[in-house]
C-alpha atoms as a PDB file:
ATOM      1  CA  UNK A   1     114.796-172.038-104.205  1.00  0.00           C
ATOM      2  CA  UNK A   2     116.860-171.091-100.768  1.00  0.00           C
ATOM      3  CA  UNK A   3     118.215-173.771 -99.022  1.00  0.00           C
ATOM      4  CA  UNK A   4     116.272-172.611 -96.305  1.00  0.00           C
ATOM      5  CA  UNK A   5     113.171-173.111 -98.103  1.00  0.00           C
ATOM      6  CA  UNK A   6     114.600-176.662 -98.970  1.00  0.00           C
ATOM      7  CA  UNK A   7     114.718-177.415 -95.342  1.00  0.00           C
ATOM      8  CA  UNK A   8     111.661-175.856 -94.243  1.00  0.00           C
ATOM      9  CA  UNK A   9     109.814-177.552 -96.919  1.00  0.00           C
ATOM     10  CA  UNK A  10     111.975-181.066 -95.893  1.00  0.00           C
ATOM     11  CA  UNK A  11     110.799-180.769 -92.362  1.00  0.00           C
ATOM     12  CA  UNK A  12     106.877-179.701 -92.984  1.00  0.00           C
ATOM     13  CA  UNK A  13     105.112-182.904 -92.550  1.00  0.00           C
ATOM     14  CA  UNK A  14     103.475-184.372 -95.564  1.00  0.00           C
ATOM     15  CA  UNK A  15      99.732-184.122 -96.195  1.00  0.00           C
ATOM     16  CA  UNK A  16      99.400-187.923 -95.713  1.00  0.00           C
ATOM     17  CA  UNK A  17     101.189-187.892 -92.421  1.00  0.00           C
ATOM     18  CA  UNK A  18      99.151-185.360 -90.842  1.00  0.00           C
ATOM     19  CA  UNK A  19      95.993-187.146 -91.573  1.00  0.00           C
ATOM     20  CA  UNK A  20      96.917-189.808 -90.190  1.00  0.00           C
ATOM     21  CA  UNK A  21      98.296-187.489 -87.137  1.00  0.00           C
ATOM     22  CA  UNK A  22      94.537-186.051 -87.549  1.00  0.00           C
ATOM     23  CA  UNK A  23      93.131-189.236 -86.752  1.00  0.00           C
ATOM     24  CA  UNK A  24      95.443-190.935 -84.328  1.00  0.00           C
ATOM     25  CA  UNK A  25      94.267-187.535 -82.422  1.00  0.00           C
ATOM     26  CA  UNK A  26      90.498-189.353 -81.472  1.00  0.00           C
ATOM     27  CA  UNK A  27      91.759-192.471 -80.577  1.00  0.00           C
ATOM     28  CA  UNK A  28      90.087-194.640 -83.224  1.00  0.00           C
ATOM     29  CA  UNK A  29      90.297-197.841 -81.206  1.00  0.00           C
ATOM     30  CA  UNK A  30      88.711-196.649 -78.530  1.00  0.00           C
ATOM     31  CA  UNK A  31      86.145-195.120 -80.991  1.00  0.00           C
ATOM     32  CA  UNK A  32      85.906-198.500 -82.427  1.00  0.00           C
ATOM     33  CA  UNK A  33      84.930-199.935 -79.210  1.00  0.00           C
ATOM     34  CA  UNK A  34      82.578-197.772 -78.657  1.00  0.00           C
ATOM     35  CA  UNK A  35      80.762-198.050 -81.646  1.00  0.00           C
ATOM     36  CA  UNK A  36      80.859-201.651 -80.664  1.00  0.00           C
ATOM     37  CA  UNK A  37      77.213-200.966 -78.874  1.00  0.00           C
ATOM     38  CA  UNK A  38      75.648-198.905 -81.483  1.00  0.00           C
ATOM     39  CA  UNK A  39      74.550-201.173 -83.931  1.00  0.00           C
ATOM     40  CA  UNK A  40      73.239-203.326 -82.245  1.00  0.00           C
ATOM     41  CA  UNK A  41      71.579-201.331 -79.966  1.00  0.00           C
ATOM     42  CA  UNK A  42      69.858-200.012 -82.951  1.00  0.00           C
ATOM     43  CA  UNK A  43      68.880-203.682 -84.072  1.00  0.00           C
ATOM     44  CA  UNK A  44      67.438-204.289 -80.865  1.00  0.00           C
ATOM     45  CA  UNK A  45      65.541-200.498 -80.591  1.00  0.00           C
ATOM     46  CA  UNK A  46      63.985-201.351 -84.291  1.00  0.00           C
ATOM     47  CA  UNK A  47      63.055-205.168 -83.651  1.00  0.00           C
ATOM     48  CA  UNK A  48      64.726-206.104 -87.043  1.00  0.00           C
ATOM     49  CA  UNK A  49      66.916-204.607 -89.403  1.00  0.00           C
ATOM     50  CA  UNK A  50      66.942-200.113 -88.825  1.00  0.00           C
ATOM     51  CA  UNK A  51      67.245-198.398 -92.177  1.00  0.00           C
ATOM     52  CA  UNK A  52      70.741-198.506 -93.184  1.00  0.00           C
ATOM     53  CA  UNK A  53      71.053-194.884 -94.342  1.00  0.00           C
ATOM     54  CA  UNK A  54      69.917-194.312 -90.111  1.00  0.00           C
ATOM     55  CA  UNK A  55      72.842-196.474 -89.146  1.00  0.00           C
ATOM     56  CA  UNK A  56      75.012-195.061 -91.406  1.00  0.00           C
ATOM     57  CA  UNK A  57      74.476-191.401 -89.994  1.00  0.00           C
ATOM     58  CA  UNK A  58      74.056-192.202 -86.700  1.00  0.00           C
ATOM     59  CA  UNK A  59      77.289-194.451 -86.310  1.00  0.00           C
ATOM     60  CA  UNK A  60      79.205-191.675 -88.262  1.00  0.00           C
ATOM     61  CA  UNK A  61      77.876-188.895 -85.844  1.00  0.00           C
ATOM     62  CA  UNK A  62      79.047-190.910 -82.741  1.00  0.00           C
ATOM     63  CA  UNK A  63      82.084-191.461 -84.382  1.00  0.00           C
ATOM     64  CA  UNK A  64      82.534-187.653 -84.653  1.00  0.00           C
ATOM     65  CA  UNK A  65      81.217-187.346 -81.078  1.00  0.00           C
ATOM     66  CA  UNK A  66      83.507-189.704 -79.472  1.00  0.00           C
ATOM     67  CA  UNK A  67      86.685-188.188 -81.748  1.00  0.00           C
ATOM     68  CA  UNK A  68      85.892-184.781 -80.521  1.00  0.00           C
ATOM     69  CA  UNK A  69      85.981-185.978 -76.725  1.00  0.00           C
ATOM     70  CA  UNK A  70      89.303-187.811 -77.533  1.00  0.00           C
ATOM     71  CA  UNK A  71      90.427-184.990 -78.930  1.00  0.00           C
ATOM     72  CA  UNK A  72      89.800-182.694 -76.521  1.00  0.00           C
ATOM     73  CA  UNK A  73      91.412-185.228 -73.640  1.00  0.00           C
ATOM     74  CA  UNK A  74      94.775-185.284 -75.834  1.00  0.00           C
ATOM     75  CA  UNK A  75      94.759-181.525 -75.610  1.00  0.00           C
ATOM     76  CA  UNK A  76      94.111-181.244 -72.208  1.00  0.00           C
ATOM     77  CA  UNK A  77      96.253-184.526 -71.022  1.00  0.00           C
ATOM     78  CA  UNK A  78      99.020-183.318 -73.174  1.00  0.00           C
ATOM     79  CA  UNK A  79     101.588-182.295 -70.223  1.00  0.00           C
ATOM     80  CA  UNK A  80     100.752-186.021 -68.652  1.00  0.00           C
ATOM     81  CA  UNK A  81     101.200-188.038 -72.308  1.00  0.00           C
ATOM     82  CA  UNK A  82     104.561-186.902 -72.808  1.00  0.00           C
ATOM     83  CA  UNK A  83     105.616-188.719 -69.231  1.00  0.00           C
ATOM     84  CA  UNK A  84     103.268-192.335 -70.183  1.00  0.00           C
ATOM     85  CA  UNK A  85     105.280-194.425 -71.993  1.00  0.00           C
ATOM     86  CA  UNK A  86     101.832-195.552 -73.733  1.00  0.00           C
ATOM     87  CA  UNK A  87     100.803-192.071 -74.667  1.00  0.00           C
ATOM     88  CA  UNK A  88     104.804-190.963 -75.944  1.00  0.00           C
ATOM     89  CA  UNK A  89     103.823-191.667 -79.300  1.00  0.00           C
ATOM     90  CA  UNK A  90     100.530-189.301 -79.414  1.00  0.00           C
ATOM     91  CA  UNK A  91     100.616-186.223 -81.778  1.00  0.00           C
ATOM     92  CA  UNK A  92     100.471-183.674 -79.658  1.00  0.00           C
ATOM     93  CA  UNK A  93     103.851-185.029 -77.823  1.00  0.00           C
ATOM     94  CA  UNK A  94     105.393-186.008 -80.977  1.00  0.00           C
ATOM     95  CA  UNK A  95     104.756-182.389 -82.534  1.00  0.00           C
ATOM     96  CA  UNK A  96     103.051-183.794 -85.718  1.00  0.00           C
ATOM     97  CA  UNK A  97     100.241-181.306 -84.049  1.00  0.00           C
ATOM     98  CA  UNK A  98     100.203-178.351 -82.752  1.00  0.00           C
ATOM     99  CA  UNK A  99      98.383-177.550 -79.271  1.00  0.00           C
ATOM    100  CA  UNK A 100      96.387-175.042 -81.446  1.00  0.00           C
ATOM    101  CA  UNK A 101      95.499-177.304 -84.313  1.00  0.00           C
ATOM    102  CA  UNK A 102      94.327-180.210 -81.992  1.00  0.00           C
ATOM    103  CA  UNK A 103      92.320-177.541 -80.320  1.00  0.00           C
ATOM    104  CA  UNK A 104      90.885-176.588 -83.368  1.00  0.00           C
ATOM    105  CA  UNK A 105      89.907-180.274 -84.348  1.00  0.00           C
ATOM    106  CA  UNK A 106      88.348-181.430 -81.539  1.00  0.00           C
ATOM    107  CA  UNK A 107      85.949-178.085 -81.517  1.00  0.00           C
ATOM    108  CA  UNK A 108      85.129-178.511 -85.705  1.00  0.00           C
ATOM    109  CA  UNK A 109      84.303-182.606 -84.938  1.00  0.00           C
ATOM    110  CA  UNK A 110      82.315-181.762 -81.979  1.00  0.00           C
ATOM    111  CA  UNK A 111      80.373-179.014 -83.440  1.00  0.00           C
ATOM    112  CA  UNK A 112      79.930-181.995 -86.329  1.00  0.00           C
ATOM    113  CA  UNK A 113      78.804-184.354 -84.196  1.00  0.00           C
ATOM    114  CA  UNK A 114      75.768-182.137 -83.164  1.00  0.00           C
ATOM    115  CA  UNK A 115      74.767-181.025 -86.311  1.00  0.00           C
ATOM    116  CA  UNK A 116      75.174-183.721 -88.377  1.00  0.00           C
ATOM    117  CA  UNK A 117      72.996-186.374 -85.740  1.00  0.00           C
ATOM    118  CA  UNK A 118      70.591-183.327 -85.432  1.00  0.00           C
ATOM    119  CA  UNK A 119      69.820-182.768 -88.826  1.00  0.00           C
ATOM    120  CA  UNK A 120      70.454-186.083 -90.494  1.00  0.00           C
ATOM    121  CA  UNK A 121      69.304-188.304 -87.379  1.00  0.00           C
ATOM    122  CA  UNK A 122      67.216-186.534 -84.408  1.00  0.00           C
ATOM    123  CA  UNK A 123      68.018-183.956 -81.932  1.00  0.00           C
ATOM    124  CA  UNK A 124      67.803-185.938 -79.143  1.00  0.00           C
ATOM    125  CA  UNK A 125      70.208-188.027 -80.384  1.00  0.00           C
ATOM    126  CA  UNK A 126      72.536-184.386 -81.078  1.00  0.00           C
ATOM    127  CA  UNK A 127      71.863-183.745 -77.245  1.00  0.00           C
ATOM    128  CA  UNK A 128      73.094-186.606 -76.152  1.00  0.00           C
ATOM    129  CA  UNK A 129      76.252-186.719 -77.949  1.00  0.00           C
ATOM    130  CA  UNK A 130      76.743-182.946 -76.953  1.00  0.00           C
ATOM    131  CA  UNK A 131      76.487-184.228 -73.173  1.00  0.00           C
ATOM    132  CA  UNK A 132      78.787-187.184 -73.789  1.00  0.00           C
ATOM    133  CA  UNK A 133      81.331-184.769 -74.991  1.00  0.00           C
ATOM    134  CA  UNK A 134      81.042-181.779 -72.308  1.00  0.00           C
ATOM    135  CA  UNK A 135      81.357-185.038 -69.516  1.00  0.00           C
ATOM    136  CA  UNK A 136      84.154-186.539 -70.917  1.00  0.00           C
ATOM    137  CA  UNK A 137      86.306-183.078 -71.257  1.00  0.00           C
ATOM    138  CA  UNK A 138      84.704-181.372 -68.335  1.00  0.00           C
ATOM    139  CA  UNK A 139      83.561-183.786 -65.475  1.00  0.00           C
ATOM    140  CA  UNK A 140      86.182-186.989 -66.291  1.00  0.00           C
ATOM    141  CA  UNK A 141      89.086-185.284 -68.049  1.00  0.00           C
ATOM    142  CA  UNK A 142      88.968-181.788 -65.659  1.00  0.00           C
ATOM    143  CA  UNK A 143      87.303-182.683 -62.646  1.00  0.00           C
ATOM    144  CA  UNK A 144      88.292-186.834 -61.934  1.00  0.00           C
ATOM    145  CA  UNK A 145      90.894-187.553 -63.790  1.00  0.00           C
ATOM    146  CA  UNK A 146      93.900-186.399 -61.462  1.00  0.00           C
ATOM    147  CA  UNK A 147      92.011-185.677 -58.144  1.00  0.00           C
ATOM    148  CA  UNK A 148      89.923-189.151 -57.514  1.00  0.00           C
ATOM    149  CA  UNK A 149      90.738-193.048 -58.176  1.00  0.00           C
ATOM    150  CA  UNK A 150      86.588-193.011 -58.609  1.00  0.00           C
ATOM    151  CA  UNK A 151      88.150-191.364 -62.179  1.00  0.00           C
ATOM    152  CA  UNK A 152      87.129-194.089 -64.925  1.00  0.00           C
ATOM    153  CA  UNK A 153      83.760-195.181 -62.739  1.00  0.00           C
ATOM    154  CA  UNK A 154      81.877-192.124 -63.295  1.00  0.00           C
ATOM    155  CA  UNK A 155      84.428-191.568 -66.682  1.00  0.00           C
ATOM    156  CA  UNK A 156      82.425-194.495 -67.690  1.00  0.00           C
ATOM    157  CA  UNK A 157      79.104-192.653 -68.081  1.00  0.00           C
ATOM    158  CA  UNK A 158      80.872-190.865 -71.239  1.00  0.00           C
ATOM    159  CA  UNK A 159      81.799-194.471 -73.034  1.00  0.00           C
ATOM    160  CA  UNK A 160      78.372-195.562 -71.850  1.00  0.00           C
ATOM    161  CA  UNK A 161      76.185-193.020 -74.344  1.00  0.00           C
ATOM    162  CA  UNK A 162      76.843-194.589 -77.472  1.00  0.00           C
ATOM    163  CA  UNK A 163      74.087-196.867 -76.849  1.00  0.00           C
ATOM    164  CA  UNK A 164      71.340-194.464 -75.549  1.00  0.00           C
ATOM    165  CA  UNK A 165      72.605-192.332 -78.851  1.00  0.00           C
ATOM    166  CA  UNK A 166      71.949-195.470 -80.663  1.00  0.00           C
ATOM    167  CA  UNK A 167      68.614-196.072 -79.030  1.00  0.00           C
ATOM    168  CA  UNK A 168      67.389-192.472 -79.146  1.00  0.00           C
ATOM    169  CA  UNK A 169      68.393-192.574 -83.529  1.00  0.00           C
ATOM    170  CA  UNK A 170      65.502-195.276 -84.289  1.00  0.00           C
ATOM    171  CA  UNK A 171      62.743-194.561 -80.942  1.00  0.00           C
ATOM    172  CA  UNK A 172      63.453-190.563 -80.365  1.00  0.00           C
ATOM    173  CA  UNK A 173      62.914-191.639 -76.930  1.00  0.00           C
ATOM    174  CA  UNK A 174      64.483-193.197 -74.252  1.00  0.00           C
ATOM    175  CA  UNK A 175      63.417-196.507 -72.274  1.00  0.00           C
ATOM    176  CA  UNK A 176      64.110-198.728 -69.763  1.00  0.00           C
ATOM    177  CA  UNK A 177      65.870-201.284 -72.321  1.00  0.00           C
ATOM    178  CA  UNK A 178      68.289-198.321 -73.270  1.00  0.00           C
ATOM    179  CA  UNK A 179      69.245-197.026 -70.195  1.00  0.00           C
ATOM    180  CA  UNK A 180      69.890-201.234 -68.927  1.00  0.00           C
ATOM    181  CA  UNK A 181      72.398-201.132 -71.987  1.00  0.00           C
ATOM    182  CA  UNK A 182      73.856-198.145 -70.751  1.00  0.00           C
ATOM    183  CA  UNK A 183      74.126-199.695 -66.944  1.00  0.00           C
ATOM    184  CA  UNK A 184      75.951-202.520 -68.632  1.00  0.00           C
ATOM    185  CA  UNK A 185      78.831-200.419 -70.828  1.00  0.00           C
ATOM    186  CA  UNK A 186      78.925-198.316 -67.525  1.00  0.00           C
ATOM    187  CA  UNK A 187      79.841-200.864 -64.842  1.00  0.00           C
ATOM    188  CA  UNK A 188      81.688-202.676 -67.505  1.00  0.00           C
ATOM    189  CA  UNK A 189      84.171-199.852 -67.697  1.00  0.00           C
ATOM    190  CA  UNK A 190      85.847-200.244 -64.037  1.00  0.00           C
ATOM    191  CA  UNK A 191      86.422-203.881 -64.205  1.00  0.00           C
ATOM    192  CA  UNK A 192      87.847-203.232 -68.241  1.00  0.00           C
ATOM    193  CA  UNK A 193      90.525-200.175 -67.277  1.00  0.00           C
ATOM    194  CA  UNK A 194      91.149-201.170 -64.341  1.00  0.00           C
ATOM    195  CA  UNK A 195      93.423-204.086 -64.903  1.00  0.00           C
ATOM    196  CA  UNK A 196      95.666-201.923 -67.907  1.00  0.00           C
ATOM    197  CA  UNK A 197      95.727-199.624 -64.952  1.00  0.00           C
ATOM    198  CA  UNK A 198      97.751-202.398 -63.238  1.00  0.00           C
ATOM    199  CA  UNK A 199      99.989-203.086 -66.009  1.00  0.00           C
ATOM    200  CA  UNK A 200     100.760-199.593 -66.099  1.00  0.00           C
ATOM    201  CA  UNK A 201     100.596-198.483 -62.586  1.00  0.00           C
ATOM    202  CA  UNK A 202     104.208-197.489 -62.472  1.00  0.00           C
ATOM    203  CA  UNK A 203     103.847-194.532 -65.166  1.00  0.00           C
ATOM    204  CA  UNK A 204     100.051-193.592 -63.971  1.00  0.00           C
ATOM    205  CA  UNK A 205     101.831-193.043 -60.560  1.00  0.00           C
ATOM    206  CA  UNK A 206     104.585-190.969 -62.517  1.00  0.00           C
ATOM    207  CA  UNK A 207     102.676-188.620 -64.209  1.00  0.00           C
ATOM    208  CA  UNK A 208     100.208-187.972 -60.861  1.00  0.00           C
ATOM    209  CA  UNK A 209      96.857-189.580 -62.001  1.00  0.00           C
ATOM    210  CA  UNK A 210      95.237-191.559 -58.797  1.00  0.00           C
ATOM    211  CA  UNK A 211      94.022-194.645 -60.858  1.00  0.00           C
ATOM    212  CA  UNK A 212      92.758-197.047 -58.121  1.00  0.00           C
ATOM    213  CA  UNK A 213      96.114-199.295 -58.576  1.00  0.00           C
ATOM    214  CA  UNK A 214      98.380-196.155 -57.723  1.00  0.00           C
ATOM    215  CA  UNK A 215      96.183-195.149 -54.698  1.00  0.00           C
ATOM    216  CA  UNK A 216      95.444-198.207 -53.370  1.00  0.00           C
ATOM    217  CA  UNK A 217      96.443-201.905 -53.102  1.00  0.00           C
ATOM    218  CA  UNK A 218      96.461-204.833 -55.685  1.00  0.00           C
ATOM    219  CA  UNK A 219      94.058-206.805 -53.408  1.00  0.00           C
ATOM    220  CA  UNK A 220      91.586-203.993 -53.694  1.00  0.00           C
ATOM    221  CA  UNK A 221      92.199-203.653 -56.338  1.00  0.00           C
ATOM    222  CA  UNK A 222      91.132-206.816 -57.163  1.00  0.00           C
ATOM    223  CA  UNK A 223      88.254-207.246 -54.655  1.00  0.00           C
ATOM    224  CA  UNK A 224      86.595-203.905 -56.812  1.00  0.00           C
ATOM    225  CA  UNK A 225      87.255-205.621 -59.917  1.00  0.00           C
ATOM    226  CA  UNK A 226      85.307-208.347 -58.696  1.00  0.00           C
ATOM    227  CA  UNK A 227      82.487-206.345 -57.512  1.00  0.00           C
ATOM    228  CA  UNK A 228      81.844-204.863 -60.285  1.00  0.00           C
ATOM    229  CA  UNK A 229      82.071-207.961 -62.233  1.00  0.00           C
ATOM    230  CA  UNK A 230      79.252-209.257 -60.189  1.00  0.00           C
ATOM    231  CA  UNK A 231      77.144-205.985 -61.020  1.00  0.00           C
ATOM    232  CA  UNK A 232      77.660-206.329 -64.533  1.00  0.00           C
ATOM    233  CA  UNK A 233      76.996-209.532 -64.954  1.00  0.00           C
ATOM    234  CA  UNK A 234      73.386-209.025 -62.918  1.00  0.00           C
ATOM    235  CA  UNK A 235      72.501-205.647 -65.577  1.00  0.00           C
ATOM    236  CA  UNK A 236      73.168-208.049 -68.114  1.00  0.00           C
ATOM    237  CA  UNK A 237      70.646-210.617 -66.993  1.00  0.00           C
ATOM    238  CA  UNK A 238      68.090-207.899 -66.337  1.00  0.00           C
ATOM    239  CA  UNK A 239      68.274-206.911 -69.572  1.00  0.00           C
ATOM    240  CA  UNK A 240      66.694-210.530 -70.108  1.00  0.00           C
ATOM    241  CA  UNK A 241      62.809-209.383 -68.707  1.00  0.00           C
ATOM    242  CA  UNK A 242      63.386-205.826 -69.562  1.00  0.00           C
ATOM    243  CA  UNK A 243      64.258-205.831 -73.324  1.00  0.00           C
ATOM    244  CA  UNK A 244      62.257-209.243 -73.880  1.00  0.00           C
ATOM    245  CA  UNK A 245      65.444-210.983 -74.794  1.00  0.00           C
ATOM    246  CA  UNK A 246      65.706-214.839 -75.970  1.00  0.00           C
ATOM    247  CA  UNK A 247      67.423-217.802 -75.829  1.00  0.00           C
ATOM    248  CA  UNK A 248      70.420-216.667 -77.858  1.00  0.00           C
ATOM    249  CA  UNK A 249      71.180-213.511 -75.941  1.00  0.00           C
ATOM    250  CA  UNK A 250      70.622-215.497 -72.612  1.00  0.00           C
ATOM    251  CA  UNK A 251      72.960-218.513 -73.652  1.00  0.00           C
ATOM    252  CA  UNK A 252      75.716-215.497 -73.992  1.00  0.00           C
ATOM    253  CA  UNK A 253      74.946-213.052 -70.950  1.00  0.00           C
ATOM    254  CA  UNK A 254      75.120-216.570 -68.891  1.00  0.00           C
ATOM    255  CA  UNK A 255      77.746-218.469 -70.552  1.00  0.00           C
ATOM    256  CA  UNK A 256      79.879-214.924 -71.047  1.00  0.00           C
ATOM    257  CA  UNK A 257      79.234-214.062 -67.456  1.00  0.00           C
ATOM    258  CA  UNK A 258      80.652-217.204 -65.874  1.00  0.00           C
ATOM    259  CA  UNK A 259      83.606-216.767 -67.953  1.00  0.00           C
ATOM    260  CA  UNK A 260      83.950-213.241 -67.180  1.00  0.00           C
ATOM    261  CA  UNK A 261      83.566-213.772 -63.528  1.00  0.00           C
ATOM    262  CA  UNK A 262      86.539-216.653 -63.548  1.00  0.00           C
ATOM    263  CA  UNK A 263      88.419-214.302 -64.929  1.00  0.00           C
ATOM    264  CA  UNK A 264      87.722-211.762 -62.734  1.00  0.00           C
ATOM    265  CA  UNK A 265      88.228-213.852 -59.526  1.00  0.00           C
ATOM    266  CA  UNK A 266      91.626-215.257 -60.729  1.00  0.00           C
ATOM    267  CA  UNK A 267      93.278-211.566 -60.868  1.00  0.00           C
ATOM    268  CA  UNK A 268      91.986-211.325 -57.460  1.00  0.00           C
ATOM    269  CA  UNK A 269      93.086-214.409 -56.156  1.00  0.00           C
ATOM    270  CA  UNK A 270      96.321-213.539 -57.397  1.00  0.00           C
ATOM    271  CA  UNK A 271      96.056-209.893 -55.970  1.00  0.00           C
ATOM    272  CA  UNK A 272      95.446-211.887 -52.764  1.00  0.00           C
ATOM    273  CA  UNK A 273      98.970-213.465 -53.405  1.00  0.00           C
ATOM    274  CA  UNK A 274     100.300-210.421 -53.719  1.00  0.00           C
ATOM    275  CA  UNK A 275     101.593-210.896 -57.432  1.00  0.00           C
ATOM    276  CA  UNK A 276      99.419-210.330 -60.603  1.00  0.00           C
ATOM    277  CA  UNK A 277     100.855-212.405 -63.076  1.00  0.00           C
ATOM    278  CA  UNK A 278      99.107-210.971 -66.410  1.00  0.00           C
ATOM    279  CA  UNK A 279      96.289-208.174 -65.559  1.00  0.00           C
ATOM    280  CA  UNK A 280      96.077-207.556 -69.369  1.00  0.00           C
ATOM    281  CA  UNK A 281      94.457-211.195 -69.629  1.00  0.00           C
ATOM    282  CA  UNK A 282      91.289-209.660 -68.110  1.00  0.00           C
ATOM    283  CA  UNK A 283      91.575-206.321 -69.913  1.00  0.00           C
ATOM    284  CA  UNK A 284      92.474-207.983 -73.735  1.00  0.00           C
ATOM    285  CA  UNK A 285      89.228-210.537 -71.902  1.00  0.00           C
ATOM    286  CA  UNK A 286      86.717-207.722 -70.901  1.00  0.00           C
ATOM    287  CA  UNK A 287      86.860-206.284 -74.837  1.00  0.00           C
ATOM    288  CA  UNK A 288      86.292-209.496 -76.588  1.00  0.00           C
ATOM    289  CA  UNK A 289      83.223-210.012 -73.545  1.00  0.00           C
ATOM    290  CA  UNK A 290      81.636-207.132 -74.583  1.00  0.00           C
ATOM    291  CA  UNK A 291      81.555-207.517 -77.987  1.00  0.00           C
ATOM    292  CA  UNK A 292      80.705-211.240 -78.209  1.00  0.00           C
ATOM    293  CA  UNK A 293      77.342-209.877 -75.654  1.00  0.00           C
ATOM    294  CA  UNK A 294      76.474-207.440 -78.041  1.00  0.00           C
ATOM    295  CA  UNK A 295      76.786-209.319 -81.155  1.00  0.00           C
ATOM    296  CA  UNK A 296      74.337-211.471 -79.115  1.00  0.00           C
ATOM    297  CA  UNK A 297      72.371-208.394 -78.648  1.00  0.00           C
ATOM    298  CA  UNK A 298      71.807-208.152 -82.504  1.00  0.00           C
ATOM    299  CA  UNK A 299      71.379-211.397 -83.663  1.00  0.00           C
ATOM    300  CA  UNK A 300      68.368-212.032 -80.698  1.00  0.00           C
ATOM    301  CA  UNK A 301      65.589-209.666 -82.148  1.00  0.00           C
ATOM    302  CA  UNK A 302      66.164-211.147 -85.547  1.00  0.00           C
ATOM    303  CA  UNK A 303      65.409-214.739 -84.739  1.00  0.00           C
ATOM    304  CA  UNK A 304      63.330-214.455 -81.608  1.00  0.00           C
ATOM    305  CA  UNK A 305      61.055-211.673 -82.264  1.00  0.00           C
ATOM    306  CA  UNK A 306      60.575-213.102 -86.005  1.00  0.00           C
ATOM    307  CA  UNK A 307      58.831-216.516 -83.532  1.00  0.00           C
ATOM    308  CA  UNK A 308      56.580-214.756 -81.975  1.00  0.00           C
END
């Protein structure tokens, strides 16, 4: 063997580490919030317990879905990443992938995503995570991203169809419940990014994306935040009447929502100040919010529907 070959072969990345480069390409914590939603969405679609095999196949196509779309954003964003301190360490910056292979991947999982839910769940359920993908690459990472701050509002509608993918997997249709659970993911977005926006406002403003804190000021910032805490806060008490919801998921939308709205009006009182002390309170806050709300969301049907 050459000692060229030796080096080649040295600096070709091992199976294991481009796997892992694979997956770091669809952002599986932001898949994992997602997927927050899903399950119990499905709990509360099927009254009880769905069959698990349905969960199973319908949380792995979204998971497919969701990678693809993250994919697809790392390909696009890739001249952007390289600038973000947060983003330095993505594959397509580091050169553990190739423009061309992420490319690749994001097409094979999305292409996945369709046929597996369509086959092995329903095809509405394949639509929809065929239209979460296309607005996610084509209306938030194309068309918002760098030309609006209104970017992660409507971006939201994409991180928002987990749950009427969720819904659609055990009715086939969709209802009013399912498209109040989508209202709440979608107005929780803002009021979520918003404040890691803040903390990062500096680099966002570097590599030319208008997020609301690089286009505007931190007490409008904080005034939106607040606004849309309010609206969230009211979707999730009206999913009380609409989805028939009991005492345990209305002890948490209230109790949550107070807590959640404190929150929200101490970053703007602070905005008010003029200094923000620690905006990623409110974001690291917003994540455990949600998924506190929809663990309440599953554990409801089984004990108050069970009463009735």
């Amino acid at each position: 063997m050459t000692s060229q070959t030796l080096e080649n072969t040295a600096q070709r990345p091992s199976l294991r580490r481009k796997a892992k480069a694979y997956f770091a390409l669809t952002k599986p914590r932001v898949i994992e919030l997602l997927l927050i939603a899903t399950v119990p969405t499905m709990i509360l679609a099927a009254r009880g317990i769905p069959d698990p095999w349905l969960v199973i196949a319908t949380v792995f196509g979204g998971a497919l879905s969701a990678g693809s779309a993250n994919s697809f954003n790392c390909y696009i964003d890739r001249d952007i990443d390289k600038i973000m301190g947060r983003t330095k360490a993505r594959p397509l910056v580091t050169g553990e992938l190739t423009a061309k292979e992420a490319y690749y991947f994001a097409w094979g999982l999305g292409v996945g995503s369709v046929l597996w839910l369509g086959f092995l769940v329903n095809w509405l359920a394949a639509t929809l995570s065929l239209a979460a993908i296309l607005f996610y690459v084509f209306v938030y990472t194309l068309l918002l991203k760098r030309r609006t701050p209104q970017n992660i509002v409507w971006g939201g509608a994409a991180g928002a169809m987990p749950v009427l993918i969720g819904w659609a997997a055990v009715t086939g249709a969709l209802d009013a419940t399912a498209w109040v659970l989508f209202l709440i993911v979608f107005l929780w977005t803002p009021p979520h990014y918003w404040p890691l926006s803040l903390r990062y406002k500096t680099e966002y403003n570097d590599a030319g994306v208008p997020m609301l804190p690089v286009v505007r000021n931190n007490s409008t910032v904080g005034v939106q935040i607040v606004l849309y805490a309010w609206a969230l806060i009211a979707s999730t008490l009206l999913l009380i009447p609409v989805g028939q919801m009991g005492v345990i998921y209305s002890s948490v939308a209230v109790l949550g929502g107070v807590l959640f709205l404190m929150e929200s009006h101490r970053l703007n009182a602070e905005a008010k100040k003029g200094e923000i002390k620690n905006p990623m309170r409110l974001f690291h806050g917003s994540i455990t919010y949600l998924t506190v709300l929809f663990v309440a969301i599953a554990i409801d049907p089984l004990f108050f529907f069970n009463f009735l």
